[in-house]
N, C-alpha and C. Protein backbone atom coordinates (compact mmCIF):
# COMPACT_ATOMS: atom_id res chain seq x y z
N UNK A 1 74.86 47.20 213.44
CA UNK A 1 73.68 46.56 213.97
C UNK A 1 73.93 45.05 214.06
N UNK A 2 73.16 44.44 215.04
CA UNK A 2 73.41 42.99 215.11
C UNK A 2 72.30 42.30 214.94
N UNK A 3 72.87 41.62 213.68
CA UNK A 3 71.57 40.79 213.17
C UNK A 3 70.77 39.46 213.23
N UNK A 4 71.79 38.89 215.00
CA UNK A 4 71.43 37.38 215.75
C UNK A 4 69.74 37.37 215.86
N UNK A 5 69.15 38.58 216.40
CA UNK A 5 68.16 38.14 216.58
C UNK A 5 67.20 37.88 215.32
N UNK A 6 67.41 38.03 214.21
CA UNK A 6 66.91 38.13 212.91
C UNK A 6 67.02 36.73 212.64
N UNK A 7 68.00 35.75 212.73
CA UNK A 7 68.39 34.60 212.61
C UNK A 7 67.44 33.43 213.05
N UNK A 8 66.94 32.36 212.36
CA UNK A 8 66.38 31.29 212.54
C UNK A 8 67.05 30.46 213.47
N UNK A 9 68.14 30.16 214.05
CA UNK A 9 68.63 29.05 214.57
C UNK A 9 68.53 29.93 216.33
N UNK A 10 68.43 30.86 216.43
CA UNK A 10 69.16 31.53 217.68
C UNK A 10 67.88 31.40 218.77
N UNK A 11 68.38 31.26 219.74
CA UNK A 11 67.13 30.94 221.34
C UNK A 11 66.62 31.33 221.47
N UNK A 12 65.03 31.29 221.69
CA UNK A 12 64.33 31.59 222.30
C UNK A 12 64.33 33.12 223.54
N UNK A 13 63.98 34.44 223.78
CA UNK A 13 64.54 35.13 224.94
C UNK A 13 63.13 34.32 225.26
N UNK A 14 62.95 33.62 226.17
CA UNK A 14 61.80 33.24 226.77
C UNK A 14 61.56 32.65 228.67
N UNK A 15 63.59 32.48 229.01
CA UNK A 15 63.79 32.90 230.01
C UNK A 15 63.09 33.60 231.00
N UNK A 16 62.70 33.27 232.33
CA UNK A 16 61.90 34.04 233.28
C UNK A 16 62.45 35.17 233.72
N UNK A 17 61.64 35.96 233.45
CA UNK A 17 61.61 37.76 233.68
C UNK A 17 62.18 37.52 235.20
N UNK A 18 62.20 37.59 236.07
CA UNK A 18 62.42 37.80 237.44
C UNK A 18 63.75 36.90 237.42
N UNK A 19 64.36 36.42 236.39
CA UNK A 19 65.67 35.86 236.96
C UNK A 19 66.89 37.09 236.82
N UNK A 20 67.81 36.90 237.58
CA UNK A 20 68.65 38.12 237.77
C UNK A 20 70.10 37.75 237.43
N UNK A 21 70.32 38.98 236.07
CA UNK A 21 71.34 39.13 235.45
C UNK A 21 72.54 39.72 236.00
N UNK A 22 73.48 39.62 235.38
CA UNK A 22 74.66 40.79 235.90
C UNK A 22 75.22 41.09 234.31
N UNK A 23 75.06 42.63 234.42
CA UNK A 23 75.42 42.96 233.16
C UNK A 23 76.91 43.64 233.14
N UNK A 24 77.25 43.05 231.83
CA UNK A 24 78.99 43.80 231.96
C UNK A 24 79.09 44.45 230.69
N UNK A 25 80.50 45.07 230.91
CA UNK A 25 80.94 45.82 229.41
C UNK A 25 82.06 44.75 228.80
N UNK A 26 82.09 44.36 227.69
CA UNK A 26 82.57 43.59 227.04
C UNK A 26 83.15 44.33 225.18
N UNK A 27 84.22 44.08 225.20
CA UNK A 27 84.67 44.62 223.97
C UNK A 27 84.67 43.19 222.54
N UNK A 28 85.36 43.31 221.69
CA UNK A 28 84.79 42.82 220.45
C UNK A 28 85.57 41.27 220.84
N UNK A 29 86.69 40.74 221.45
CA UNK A 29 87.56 39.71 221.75
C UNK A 29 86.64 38.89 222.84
N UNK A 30 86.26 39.59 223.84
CA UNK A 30 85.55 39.25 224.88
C UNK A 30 84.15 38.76 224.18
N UNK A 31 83.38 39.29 223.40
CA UNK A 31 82.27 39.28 223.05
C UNK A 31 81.60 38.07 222.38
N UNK A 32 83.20 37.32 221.32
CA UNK A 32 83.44 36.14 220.76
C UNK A 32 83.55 35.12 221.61
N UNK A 33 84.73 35.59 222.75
CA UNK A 33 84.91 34.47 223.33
C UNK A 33 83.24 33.76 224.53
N UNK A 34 82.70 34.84 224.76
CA UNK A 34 81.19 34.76 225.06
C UNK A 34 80.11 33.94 224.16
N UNK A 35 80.20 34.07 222.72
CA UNK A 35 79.63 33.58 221.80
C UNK A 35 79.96 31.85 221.54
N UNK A 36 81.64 31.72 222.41
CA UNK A 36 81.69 30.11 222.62
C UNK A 36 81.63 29.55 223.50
N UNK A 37 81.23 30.53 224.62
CA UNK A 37 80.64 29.84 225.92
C UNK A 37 81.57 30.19 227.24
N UNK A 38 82.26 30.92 227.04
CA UNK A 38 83.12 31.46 228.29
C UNK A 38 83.28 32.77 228.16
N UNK A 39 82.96 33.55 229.60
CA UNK A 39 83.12 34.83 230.30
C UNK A 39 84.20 34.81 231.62
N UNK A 40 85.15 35.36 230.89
CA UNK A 40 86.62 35.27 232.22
C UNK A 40 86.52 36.39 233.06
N UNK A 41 86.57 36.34 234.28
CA UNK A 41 86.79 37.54 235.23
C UNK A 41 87.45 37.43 236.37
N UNK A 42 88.61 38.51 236.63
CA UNK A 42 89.29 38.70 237.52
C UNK A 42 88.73 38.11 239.01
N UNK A 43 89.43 36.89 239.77
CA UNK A 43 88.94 36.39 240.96
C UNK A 43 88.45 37.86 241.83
N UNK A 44 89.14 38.40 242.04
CA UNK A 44 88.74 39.45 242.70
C UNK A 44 87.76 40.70 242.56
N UNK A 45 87.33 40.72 241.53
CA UNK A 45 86.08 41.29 241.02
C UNK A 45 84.80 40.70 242.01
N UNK A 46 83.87 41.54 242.29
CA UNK A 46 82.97 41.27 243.25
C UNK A 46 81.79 40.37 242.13
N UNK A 47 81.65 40.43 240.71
CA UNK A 47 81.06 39.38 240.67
C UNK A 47 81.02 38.09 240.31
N UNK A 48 82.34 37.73 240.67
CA UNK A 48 82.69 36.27 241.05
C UNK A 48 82.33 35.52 241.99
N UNK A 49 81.61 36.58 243.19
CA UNK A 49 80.64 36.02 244.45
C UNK A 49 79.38 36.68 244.33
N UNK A 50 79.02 37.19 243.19
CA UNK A 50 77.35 37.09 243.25
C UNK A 50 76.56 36.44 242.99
N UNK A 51 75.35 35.85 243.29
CA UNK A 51 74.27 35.02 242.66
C UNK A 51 73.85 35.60 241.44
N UNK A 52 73.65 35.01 240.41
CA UNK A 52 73.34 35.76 239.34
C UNK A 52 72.69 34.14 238.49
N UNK A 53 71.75 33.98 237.68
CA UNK A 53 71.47 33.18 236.53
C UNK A 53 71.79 33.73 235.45
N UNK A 54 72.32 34.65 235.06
CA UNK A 54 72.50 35.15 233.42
C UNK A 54 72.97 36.50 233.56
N UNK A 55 74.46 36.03 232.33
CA UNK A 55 75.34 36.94 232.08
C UNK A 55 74.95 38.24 230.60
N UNK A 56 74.80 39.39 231.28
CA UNK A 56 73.89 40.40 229.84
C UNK A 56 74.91 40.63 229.34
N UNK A 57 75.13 41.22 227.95
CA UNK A 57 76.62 41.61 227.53
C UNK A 57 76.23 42.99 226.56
N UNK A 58 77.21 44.42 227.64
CA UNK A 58 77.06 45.68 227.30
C UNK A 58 78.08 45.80 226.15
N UNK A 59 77.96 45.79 224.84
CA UNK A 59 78.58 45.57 223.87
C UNK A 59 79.42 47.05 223.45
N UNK A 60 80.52 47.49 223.88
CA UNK A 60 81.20 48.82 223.81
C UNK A 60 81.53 49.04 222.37
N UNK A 61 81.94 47.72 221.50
CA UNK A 61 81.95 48.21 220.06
C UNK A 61 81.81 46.98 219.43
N UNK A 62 81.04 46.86 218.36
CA UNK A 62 80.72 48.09 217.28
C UNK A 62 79.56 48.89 217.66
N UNK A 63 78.83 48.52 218.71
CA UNK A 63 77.58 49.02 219.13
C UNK A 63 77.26 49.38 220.61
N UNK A 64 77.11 50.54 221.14
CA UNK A 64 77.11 51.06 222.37
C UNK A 64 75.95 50.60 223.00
N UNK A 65 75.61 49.03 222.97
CA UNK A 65 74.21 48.57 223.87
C UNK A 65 74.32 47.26 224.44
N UNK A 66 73.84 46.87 225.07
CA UNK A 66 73.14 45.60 225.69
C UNK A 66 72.38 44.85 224.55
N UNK A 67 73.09 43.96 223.89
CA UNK A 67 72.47 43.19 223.10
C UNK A 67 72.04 42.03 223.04
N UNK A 68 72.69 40.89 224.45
CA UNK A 68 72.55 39.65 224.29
C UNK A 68 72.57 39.14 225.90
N UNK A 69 72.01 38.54 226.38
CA UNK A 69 72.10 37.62 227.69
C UNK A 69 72.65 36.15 227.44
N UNK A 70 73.13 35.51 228.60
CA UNK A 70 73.37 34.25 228.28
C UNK A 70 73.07 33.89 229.59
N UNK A 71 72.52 32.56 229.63
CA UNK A 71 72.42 31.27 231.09
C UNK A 71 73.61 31.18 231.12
N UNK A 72 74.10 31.22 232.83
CA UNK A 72 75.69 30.72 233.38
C UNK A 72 75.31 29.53 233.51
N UNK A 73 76.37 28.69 233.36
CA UNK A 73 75.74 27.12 233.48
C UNK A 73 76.58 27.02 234.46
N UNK A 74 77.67 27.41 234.79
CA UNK A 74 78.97 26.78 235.04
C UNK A 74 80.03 28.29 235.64
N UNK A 75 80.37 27.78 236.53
CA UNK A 75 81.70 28.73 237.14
C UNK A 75 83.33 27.54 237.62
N UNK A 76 84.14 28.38 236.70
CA UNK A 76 85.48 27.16 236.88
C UNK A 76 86.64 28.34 237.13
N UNK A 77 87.27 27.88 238.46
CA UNK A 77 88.50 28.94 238.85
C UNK A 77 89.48 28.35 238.11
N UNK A 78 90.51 29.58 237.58
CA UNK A 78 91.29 28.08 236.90
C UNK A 78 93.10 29.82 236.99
N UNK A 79 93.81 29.04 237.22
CA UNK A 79 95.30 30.22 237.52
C UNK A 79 95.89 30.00 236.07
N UNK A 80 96.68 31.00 235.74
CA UNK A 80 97.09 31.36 234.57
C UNK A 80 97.89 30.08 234.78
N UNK A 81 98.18 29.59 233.20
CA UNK A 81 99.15 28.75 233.26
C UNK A 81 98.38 27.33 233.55
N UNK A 82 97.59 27.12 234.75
CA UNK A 82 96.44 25.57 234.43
C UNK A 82 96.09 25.29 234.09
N UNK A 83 95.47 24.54 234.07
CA UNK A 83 94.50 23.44 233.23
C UNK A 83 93.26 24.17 233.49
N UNK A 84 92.00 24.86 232.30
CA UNK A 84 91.30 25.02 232.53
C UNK A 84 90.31 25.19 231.00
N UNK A 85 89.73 25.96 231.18
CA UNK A 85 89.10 26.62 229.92
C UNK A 85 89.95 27.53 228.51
N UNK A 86 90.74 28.62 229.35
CA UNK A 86 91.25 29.49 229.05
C UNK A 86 92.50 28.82 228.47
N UNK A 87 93.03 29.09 227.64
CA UNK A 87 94.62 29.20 226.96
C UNK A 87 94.95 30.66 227.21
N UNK A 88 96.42 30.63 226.26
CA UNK A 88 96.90 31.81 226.65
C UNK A 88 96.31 33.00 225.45
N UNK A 89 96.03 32.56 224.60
CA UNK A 89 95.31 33.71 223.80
C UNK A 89 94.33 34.49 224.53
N UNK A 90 93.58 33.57 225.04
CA UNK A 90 91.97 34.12 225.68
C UNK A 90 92.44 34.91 227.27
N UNK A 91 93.78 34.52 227.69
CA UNK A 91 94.43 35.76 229.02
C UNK A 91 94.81 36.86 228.60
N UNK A 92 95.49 36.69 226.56
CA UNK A 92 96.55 37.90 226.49
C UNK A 92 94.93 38.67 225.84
N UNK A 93 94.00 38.20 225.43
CA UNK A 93 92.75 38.94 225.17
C UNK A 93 91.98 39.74 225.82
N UNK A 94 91.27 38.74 226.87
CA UNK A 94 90.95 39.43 227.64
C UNK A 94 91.05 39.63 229.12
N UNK A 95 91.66 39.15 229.89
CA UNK A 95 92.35 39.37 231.03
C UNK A 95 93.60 40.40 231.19
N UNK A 96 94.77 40.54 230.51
CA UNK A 96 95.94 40.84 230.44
C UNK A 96 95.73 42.47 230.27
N UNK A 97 95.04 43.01 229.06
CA UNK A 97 94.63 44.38 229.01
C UNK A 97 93.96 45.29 230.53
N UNK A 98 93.32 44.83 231.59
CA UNK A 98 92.82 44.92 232.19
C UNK A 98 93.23 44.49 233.61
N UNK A 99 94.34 43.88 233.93
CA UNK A 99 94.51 43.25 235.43
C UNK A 99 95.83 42.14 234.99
N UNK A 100 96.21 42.21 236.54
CA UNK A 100 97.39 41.25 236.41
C UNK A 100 97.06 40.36 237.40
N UNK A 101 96.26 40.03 237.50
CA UNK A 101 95.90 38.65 238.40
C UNK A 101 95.90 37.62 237.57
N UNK A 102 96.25 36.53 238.62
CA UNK A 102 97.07 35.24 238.09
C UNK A 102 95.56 34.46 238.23
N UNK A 103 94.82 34.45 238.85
CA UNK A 103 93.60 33.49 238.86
C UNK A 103 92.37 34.41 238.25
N UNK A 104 91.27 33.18 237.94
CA UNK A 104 90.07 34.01 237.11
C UNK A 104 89.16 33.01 237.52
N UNK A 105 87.93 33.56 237.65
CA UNK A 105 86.60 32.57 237.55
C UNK A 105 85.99 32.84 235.96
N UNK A 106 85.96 31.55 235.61
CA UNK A 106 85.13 31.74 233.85
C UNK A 106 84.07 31.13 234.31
N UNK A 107 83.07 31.97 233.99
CA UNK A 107 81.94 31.72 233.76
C UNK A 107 81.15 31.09 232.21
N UNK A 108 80.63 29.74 232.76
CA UNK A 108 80.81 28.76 231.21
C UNK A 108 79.45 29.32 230.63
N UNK A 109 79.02 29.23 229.46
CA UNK A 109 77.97 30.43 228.89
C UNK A 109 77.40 29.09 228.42
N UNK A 110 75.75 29.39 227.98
CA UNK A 110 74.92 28.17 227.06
C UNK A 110 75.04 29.36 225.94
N UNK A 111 74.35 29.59 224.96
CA UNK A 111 73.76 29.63 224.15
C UNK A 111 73.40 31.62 224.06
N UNK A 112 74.04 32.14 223.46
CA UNK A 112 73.40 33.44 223.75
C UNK A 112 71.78 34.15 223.24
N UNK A 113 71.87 35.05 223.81
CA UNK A 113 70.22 35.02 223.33
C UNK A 113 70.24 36.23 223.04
N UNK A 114 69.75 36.91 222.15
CA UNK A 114 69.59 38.46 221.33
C UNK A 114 68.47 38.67 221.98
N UNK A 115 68.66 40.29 222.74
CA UNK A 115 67.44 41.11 223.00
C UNK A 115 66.63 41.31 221.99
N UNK A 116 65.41 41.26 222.18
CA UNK A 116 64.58 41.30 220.45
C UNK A 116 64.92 43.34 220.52
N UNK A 117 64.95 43.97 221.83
CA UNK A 117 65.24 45.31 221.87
C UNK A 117 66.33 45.75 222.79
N UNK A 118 67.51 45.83 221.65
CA UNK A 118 68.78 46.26 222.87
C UNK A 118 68.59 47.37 223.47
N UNK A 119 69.26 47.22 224.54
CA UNK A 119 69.23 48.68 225.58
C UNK A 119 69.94 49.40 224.98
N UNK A 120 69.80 50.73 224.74
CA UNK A 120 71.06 51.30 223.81
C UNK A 120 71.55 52.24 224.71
N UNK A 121 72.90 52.56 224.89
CA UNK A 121 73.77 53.39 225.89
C UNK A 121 73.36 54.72 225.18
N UNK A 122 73.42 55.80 226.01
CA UNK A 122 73.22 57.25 226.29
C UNK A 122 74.19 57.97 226.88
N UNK A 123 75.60 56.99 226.88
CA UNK A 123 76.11 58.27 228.48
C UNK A 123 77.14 57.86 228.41
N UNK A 124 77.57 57.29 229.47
CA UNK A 124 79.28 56.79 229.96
C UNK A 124 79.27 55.29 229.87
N UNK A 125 78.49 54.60 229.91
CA UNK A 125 78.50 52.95 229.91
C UNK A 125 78.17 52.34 230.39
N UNK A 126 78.27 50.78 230.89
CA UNK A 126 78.12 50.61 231.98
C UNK A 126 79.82 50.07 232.69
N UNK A 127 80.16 50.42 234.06
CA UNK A 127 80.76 50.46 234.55
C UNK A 127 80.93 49.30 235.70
N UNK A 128 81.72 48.73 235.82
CA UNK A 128 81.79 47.50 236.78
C UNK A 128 80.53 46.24 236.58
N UNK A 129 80.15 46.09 237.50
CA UNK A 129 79.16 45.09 236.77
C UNK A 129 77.89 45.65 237.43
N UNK A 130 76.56 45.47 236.83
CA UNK A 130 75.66 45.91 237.17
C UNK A 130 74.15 44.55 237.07
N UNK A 131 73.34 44.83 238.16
CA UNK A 131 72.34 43.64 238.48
C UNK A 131 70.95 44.10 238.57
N UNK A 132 70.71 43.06 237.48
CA UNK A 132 68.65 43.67 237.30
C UNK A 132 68.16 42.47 237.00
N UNK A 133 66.85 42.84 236.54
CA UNK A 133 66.15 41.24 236.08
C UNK A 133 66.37 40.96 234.96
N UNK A 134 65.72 40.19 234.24
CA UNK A 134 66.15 40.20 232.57
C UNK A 134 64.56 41.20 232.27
N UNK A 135 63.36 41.07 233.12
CA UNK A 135 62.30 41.97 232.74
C UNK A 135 62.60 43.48 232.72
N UNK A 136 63.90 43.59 233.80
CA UNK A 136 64.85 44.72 233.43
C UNK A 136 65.15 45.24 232.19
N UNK A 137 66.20 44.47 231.78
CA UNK A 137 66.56 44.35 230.08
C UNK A 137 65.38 44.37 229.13
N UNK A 138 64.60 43.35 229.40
CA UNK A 138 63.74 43.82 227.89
C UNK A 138 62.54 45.17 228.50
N UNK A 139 62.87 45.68 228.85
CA UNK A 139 61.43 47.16 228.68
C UNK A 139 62.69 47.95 229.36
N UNK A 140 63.89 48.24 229.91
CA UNK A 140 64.53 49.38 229.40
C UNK A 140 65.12 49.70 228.20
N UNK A 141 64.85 51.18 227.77
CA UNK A 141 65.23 51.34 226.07
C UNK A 141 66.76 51.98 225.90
N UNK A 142 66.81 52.07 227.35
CA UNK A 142 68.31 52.96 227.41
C UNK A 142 68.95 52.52 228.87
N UNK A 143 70.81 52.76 228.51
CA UNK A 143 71.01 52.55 229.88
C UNK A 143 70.61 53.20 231.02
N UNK A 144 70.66 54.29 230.77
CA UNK A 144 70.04 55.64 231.72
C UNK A 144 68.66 54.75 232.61
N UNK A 145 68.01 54.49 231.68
CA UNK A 145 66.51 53.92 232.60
C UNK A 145 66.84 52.87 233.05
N UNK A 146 67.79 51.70 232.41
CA UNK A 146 68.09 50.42 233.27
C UNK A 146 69.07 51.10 234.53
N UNK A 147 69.89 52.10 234.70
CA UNK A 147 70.52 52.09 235.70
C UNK A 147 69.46 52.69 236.83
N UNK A 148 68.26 52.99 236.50
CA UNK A 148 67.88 53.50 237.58
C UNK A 148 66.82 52.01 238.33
N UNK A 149 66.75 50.87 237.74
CA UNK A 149 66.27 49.63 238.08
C UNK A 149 67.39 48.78 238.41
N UNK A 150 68.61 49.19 238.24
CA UNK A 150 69.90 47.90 238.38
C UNK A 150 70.08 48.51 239.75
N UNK A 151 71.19 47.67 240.57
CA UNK A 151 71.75 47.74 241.22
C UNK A 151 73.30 47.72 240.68
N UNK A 152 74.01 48.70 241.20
CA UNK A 152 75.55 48.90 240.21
C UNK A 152 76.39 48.86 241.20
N UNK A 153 77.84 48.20 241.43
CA UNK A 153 78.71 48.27 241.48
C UNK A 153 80.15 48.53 241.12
């Protein structure tokens, strides 16, 4: 269980309901590096050209849910090996397992924010990236019901 939202210091979810997320699956390396403000994704991934205000994060382990959103503040292309956000830990982490592309858009994160009620997975996951509101996220109780309000790719 994750106990951010229990925490005195952590944000506000008070964010406008009608702003539109893109939710991903993120494992325990990815999840940290989210928690310091960067989300790396393959240039070629389709949502490196979507409009989106806030990144949701489908947490695959230790916990099979949607637990946290974050405001994108910031998108920086940056090629393996440049000058950017990323070092090489944070490519052999989370880029390298997953794709051999030499460029990435990181998406720079504020502040994460704990669902006061995570979506909790039922099924297969979520798969590629998927787009709802954040009024999405908080009143679905499962992925099953958010996928039938998201739009999925």
């Amino acid at each position: 269980m994750d106990l951010d939202r229990f925490a005195d210091d952590v944000p506000t979810d008070d964010a406008d309901g009608d702003d539109r997320a893109c939710v991903v699956a993120v494992q325990p390396d990815t999840f940290e590096r989210c928690r310091a403000g960067l989300y790396p994704s393959p240039r070629s991934y389709d949502r490196t050209r979507e409009s989106f205000d806030h990144l949701a994060l489908y947490r695959t382990a230790p916990v099979s849910a949607v637990t946290h959103y974050a405001p994108v503040t910031d998108r920086v292309e940056q090629r393996r090996g440049g000058s950017g956000p990323m070092d090489e830990a944070d490519w052999a982490a989370t880029i390298d397992p997953f794709s051999d592309e030499r460029v990435v858009v990181v998406f720079e994160l504020d502040d994460l924010v704990p669902l006061e009620r995570p979506v909790d997975g039922d099924g297969d996951g979520v798969r590629g990236a998927w787009y709802c509101t954040l009024d999405d996220l908080r009143t679905a109780a499962t992925l099953s019901e958010l996928a039938d309000s998201a739009e999925t790719r």
